[in-house]
Protein backbone atom coordinates (compact mmCIF):
# COMPACT_ATOMS: atom_id res chain seq x y z
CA UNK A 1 16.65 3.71 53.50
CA UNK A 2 18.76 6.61 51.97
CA UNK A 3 21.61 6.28 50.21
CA UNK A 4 24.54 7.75 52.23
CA UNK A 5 25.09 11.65 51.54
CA UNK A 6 27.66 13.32 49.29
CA UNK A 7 30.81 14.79 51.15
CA UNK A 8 33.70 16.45 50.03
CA UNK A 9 35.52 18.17 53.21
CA UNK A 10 39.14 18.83 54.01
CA UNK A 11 41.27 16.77 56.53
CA UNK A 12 44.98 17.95 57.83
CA UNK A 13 47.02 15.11 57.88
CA UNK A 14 50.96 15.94 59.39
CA UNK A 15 50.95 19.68 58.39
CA UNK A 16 49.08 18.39 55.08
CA UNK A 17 45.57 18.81 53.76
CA UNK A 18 44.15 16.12 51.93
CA UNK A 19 40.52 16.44 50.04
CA UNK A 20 38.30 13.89 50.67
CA UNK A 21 35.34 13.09 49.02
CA UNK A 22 33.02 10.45 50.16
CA UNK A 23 29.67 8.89 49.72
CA UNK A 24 30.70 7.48 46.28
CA UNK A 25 31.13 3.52 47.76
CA UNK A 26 28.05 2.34 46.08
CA UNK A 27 29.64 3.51 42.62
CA UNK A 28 31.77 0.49 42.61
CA UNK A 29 35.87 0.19 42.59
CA UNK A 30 36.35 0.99 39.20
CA UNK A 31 34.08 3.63 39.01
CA UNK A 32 36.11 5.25 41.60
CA UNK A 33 39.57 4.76 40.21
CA UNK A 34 38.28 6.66 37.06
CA UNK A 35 37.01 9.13 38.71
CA UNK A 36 39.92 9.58 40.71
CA UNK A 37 42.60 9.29 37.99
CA UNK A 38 40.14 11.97 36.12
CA UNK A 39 40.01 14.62 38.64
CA UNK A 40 44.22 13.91 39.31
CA UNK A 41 44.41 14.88 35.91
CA UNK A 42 42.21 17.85 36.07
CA UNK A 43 43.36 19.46 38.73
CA UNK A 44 46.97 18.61 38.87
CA UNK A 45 47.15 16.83 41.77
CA UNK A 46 48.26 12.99 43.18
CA UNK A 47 45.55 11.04 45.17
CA UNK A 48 43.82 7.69 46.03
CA UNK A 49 40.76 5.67 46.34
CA UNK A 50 40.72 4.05 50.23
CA UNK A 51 37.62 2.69 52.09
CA UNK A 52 35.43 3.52 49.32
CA UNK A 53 36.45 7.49 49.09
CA UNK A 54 38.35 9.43 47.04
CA UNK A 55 41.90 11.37 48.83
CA UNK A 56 43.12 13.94 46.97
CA UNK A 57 46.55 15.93 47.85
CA UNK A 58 46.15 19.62 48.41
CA UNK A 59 42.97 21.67 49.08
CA UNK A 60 40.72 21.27 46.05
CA UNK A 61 37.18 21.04 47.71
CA UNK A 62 36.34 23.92 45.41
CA UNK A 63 37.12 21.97 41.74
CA UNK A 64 36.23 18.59 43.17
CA UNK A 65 32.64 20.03 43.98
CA UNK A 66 32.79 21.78 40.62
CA UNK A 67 33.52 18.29 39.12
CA UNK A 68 30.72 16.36 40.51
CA UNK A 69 27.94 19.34 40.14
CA UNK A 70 28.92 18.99 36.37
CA UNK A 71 28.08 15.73 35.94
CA UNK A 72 31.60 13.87 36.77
């Protein structure tokens, strides 16, 4: 079986967009934190890890795939 694919899309959430990026659950918890508190730091933005994705505030699709093509 496959592992799940790679996404990083855009939701609107109350008049806000949120960047999502998911696929990553089988990286573990921690793994996830860093790379959320990494990219938060990069790009200047707040965000979570929830259900196994990362949430990002604002539209960042662009720099988040940026991030992951260049080796997190």
């Amino acid at each position: 079986m496959a592992p799940p694919a790679l996404k990083v899309f855009l939701e609107k959430r109350a008049s806000k967009q949120v960047t999502v990026i998911s696929g990553l659950h089988t990286c573990g918890t921690a793994r996830l934190e860093a790379m959320a508190k990494e990219m938060k730091g990069k790009f200047g933005c707040g965000g979570t890890v929830k259900d196994g994705r990362i949430e990002l505030q604002g539209d960042v699709v662009g720099k988040a795939k940026g991030f992951l093509r260049d080796g997190c």
